[in-house]
PDB file of N, CA and C in Angstrom:
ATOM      1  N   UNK A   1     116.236 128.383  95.819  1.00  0.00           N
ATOM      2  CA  UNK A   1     114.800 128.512  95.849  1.00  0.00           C
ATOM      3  C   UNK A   1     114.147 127.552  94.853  1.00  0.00           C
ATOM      4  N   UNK A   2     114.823 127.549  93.287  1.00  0.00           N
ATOM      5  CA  UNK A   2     114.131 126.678  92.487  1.00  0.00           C
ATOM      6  C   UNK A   2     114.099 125.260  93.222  1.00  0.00           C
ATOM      7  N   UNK A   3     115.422 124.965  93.915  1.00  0.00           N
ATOM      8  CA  UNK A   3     115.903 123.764  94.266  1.00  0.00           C
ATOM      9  C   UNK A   3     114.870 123.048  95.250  1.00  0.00           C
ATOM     10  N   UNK A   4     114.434 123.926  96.085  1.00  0.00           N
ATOM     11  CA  UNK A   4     113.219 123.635  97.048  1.00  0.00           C
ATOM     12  C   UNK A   4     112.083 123.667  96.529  1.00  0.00           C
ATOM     13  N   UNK A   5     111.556 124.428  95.778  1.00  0.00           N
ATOM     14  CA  UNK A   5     110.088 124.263  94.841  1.00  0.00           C
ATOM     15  C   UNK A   5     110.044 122.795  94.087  1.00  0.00           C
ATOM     16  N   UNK A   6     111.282 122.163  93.708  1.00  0.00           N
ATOM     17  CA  UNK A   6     111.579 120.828  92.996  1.00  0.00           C
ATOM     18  C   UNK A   6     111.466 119.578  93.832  1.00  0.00           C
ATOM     19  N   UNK A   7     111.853 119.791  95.153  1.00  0.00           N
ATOM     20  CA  UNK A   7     111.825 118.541  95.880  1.00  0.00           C
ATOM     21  C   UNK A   7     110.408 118.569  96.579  1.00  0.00           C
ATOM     22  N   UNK A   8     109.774 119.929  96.440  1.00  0.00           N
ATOM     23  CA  UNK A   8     108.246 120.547  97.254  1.00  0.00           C
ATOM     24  C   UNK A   8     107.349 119.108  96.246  1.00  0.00           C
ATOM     25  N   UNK A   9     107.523 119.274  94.921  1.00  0.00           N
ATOM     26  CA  UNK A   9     107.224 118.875  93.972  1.00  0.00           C
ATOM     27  C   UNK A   9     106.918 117.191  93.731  1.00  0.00           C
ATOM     28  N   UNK A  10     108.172 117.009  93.912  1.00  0.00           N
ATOM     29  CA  UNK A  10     108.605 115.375  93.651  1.00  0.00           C
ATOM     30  C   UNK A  10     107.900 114.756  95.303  1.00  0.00           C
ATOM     31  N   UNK A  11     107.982 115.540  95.820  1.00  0.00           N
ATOM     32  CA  UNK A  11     107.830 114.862  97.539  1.00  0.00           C
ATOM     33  C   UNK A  11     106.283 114.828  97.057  1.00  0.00           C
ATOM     34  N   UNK A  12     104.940 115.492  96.896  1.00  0.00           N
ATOM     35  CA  UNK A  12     103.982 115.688  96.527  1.00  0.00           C
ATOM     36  C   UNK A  12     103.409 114.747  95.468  1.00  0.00           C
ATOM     37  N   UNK A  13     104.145 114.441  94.722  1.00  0.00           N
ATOM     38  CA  UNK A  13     104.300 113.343  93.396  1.00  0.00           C
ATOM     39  C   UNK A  13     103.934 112.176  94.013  1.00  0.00           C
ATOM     40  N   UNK A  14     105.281 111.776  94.918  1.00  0.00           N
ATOM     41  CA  UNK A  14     105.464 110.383  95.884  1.00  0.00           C
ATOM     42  C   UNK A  14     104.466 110.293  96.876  1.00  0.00           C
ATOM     43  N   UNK A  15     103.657 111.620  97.455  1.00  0.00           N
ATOM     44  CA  UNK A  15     102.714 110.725  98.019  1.00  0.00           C
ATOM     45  C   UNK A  15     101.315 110.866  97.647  1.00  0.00           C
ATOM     46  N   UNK A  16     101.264 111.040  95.987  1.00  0.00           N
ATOM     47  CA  UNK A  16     100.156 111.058  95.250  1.00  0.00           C
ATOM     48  C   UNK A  16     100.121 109.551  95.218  1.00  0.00           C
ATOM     49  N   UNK A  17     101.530 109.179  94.745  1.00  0.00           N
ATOM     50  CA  UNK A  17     101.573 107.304  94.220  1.00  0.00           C
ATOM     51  C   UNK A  17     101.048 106.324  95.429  1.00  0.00           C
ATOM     52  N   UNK A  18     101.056 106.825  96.882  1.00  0.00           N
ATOM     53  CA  UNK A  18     101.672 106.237  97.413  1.00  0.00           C
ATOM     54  C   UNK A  18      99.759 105.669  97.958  1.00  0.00           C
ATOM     55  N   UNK A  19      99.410 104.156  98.361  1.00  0.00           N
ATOM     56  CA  UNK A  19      97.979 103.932  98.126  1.00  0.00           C
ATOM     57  C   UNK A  19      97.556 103.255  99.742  1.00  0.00           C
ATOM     58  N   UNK A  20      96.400 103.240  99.995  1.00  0.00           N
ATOM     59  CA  UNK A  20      96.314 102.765 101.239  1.00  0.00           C
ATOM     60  C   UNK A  20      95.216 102.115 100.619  1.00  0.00           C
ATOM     61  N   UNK A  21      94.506 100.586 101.518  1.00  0.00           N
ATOM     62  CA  UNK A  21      93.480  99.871 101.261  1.00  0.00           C
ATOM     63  C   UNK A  21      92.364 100.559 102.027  1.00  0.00           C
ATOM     64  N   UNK A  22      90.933 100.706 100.971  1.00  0.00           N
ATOM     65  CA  UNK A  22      90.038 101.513 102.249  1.00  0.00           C
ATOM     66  C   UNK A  22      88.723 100.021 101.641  1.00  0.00           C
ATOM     67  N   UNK A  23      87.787 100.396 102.748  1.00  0.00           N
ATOM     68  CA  UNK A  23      86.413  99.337 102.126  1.00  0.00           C
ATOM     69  C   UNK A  23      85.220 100.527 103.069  1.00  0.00           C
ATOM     70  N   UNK A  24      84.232 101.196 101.812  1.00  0.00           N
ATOM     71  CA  UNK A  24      83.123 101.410 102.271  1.00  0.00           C
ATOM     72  C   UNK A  24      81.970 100.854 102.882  1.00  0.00           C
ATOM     73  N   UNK A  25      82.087 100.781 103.370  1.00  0.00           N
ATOM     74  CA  UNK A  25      80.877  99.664 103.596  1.00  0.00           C
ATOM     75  C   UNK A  25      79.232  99.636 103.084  1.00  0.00           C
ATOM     76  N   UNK A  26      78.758  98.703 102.795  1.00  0.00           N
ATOM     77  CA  UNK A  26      77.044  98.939 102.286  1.00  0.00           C
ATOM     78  C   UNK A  26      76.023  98.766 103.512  1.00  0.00           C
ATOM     79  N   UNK A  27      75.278  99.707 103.415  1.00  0.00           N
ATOM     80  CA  UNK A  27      74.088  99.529 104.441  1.00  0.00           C
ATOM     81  C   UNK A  27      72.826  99.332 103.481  1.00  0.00           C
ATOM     82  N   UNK A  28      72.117  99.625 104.698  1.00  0.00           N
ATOM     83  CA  UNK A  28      69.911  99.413 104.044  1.00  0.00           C
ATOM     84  C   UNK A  28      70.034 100.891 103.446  1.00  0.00           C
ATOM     85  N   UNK A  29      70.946 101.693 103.675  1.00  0.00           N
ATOM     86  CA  UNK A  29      70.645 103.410 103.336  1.00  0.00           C
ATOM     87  C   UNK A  29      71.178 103.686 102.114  1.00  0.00           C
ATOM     88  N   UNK A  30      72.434 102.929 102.057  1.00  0.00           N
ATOM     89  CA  UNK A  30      73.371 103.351 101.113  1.00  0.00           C
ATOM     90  C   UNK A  30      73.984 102.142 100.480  1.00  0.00           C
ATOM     91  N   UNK A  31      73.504 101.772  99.434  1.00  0.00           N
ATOM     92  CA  UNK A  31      74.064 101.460  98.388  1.00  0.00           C
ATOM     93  C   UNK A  31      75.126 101.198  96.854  1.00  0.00           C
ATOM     94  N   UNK A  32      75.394 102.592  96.578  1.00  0.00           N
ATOM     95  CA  UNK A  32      75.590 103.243  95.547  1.00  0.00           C
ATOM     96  C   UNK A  32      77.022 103.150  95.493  1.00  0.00           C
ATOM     97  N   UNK A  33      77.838 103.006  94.520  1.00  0.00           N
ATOM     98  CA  UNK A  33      79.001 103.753  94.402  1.00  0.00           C
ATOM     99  C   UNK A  33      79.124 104.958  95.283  1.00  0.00           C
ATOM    100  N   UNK A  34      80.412 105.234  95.262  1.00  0.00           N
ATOM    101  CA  UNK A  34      81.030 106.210  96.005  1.00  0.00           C
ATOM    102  C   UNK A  34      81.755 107.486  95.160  1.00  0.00           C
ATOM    103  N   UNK A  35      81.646 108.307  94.513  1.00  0.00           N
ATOM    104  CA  UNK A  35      82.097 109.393  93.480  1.00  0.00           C
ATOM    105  C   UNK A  35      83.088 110.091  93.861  1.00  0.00           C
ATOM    106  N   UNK A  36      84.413 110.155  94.141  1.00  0.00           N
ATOM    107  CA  UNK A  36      85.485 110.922  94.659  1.00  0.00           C
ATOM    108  C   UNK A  36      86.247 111.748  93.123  1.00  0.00           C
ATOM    109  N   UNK A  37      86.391 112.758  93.610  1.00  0.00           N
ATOM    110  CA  UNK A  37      87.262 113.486  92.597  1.00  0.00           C
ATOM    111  C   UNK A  37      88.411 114.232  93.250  1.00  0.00           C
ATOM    112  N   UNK A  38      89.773 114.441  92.284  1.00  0.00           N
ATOM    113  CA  UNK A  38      90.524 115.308  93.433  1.00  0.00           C
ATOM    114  C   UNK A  38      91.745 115.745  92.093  1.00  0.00           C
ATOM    115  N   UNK A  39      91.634 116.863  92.174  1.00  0.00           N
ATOM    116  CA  UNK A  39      92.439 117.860  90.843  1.00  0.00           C
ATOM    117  C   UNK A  39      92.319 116.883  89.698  1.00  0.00           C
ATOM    118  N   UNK A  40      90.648 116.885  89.237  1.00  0.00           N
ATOM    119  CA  UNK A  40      90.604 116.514  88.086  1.00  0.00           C
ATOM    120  C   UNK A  40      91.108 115.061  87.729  1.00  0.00           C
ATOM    121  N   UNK A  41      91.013 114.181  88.632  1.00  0.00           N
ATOM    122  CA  UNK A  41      91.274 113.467  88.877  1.00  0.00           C
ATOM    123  C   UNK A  41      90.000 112.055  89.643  1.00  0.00           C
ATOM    124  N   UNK A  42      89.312 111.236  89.181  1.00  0.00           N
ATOM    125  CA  UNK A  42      88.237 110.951  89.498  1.00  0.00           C
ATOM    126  C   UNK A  42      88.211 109.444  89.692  1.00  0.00           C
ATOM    127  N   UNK A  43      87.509 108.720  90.736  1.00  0.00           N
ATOM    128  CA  UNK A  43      87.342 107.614  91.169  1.00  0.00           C
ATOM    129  C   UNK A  43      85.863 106.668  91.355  1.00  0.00           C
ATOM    130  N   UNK A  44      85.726 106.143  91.279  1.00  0.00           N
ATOM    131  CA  UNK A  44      83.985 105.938  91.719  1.00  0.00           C
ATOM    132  C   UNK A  44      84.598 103.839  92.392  1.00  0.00           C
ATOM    133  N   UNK A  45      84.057 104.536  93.392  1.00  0.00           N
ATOM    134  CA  UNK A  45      84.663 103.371  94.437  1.00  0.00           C
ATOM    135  C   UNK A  45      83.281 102.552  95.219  1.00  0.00           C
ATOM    136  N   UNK A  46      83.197 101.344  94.719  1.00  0.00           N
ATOM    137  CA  UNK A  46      82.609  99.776  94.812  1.00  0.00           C
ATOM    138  C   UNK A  46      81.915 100.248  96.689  1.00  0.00           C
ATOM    139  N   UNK A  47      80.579 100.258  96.976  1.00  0.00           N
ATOM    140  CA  UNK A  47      80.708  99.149  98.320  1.00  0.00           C
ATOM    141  C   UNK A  47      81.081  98.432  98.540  1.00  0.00           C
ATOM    142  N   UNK A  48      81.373  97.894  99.725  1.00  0.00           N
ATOM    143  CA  UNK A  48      81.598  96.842 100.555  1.00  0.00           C
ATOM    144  C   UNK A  48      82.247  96.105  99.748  1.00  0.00           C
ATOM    145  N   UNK A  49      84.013  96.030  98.720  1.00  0.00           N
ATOM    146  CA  UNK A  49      84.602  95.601  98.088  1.00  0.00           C
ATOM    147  C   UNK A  49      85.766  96.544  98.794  1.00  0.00           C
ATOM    148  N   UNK A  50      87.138  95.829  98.971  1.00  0.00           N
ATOM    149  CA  UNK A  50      88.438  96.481  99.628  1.00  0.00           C
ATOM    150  C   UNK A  50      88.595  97.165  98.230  1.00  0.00           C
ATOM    151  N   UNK A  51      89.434  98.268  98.618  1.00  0.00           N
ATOM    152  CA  UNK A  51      90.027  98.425  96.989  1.00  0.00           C
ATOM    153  C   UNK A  51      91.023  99.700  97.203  1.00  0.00           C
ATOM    154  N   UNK A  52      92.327  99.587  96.678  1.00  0.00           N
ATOM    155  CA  UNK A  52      93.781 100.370  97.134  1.00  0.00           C
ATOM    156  C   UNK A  52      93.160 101.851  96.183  1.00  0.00           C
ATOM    157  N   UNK A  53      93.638 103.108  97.033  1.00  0.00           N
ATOM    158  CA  UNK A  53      93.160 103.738  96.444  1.00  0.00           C
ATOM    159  C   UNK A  53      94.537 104.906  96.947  1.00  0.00           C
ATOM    160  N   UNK A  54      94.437 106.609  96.645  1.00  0.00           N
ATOM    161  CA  UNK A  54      95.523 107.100  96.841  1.00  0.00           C
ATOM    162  C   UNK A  54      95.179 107.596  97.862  1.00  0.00           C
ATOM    163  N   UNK A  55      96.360 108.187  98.769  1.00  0.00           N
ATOM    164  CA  UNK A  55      95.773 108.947 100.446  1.00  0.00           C
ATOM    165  C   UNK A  55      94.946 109.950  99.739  1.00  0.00           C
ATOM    166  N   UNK A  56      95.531 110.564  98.643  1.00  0.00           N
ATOM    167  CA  UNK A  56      94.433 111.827  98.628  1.00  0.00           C
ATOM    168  C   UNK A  56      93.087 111.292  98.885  1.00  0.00           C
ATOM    169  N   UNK A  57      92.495 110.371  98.172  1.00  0.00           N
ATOM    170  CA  UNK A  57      91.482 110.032  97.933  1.00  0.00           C
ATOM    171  C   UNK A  57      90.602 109.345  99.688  1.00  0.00           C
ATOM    172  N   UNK A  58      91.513 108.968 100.400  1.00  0.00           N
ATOM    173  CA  UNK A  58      91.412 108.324 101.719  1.00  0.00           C
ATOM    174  C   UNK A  58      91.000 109.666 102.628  1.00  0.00           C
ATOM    175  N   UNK A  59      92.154 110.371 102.016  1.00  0.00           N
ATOM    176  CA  UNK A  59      91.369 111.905 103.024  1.00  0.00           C
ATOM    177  C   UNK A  59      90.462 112.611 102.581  1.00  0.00           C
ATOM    178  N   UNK A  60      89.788 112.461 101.025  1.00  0.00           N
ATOM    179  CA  UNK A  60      88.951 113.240 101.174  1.00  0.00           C
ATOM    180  C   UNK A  60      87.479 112.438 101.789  1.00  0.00           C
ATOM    181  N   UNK A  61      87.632 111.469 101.812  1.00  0.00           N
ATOM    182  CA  UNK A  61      86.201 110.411 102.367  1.00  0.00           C
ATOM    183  C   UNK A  61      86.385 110.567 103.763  1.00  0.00           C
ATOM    184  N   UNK A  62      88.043 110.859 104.702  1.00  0.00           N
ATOM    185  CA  UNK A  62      87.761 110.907 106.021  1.00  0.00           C
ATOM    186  C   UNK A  62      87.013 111.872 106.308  1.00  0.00           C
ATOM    187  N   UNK A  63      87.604 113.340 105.445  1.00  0.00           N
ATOM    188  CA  UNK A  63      86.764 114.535 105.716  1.00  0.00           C
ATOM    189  C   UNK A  63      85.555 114.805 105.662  1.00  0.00           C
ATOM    190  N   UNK A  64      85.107 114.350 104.553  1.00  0.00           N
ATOM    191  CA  UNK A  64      83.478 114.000 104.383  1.00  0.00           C
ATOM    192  C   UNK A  64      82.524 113.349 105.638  1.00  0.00           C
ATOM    193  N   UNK A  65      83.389 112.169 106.240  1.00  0.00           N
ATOM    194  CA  UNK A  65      82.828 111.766 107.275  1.00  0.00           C
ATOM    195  C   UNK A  65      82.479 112.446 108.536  1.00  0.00           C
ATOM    196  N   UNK A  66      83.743 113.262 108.667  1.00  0.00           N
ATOM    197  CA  UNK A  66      84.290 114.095 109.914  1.00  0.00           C
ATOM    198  C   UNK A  66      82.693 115.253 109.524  1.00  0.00           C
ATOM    199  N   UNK A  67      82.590 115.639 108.285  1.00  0.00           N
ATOM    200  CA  UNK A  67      81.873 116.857 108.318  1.00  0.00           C
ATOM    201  C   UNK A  67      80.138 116.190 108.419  1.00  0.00           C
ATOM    202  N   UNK A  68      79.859 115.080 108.033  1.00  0.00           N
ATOM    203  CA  UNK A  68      78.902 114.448 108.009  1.00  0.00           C
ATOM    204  C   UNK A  68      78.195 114.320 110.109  1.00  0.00           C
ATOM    205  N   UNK A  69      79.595 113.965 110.669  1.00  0.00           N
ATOM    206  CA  UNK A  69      79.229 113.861 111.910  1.00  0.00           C
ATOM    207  C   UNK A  69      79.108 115.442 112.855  1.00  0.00           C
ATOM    208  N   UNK A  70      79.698 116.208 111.895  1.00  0.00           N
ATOM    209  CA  UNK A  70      79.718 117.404 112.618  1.00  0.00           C
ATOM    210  C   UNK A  70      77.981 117.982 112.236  1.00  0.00           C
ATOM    211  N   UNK A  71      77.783 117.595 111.574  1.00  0.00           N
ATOM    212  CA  UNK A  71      76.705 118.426 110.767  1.00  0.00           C
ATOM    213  C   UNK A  71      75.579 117.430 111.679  1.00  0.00           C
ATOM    214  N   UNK A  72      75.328 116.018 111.457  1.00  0.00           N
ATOM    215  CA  UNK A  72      74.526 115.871 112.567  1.00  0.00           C
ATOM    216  C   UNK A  72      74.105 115.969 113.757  1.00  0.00           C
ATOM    217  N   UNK A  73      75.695 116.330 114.787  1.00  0.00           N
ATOM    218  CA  UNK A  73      75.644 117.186 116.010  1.00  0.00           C
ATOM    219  C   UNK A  73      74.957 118.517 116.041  1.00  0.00           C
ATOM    220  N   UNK A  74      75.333 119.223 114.895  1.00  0.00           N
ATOM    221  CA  UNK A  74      74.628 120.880 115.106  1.00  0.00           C
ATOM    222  C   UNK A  74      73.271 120.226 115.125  1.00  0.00           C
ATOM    223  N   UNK A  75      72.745 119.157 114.206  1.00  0.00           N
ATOM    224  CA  UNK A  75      71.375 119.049 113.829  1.00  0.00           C
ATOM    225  C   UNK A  75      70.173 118.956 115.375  1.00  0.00           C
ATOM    226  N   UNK A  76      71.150 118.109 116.068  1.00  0.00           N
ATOM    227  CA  UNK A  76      70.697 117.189 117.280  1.00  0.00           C
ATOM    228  C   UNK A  76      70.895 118.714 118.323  1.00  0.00           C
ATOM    229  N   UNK A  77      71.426 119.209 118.341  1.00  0.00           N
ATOM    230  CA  UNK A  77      71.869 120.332 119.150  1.00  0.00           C
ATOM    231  C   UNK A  77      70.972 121.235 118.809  1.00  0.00           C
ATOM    232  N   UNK A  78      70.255 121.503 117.900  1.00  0.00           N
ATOM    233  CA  UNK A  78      69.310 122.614 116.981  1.00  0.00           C
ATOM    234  C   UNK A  78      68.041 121.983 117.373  1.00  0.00           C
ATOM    235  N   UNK A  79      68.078 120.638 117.429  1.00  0.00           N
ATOM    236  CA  UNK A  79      66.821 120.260 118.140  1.00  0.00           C
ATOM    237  C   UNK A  79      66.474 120.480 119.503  1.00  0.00           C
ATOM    238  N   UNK A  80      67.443 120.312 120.165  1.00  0.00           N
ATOM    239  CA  UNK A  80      67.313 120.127 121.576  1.00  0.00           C
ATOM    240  C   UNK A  80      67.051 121.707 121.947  1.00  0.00           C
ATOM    241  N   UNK A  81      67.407 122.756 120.912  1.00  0.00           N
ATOM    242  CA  UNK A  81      67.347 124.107 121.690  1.00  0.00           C
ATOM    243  C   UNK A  81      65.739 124.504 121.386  1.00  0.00           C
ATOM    244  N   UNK A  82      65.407 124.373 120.513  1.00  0.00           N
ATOM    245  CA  UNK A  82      64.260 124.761 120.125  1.00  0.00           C
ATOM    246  C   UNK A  82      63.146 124.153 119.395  1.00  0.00           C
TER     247      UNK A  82
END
């Protein structure tokens, strides 16, 4: 059991290290740095500049997006009903 909590561990470690290239892009709307945090752990990421960052950090901006588009559907959908 310890033996599996250890490799749970190290496997989790390796794909903290492990970095993918992302690039935000800048619009007329958005400008600004980008503020990511993740277990105390904190980033503030450039527009429209590439820059290697960790998956954690890659998934929490996909999610953000994902919830950004969900949230404008209810919006558009909330319009259309009433």
């Amino acid at each position: 059991m310890a033996q599996e909590k250890n490799n749970t561990a190290s496997e989790a470690a390796a794909h903290a290290k492990k970095t993918v290239t992302i690039r935000i892009p800048r619009t007329s709307k958005e400008e600004d740095d980008v503020f990511v945090s993740v277990n105390q752990r904190t980033w503030l990421i450039k527009r429209g500049v590439e820059v290697d960052v960790p998956i954690c950090v890659a998934d929490v901006l996909k999610h953000q997006e994902n919830m950004l588009s969900e949230a404008y559907e209810f919006e558009v959908g909330a319009q259309s009903r009433g």
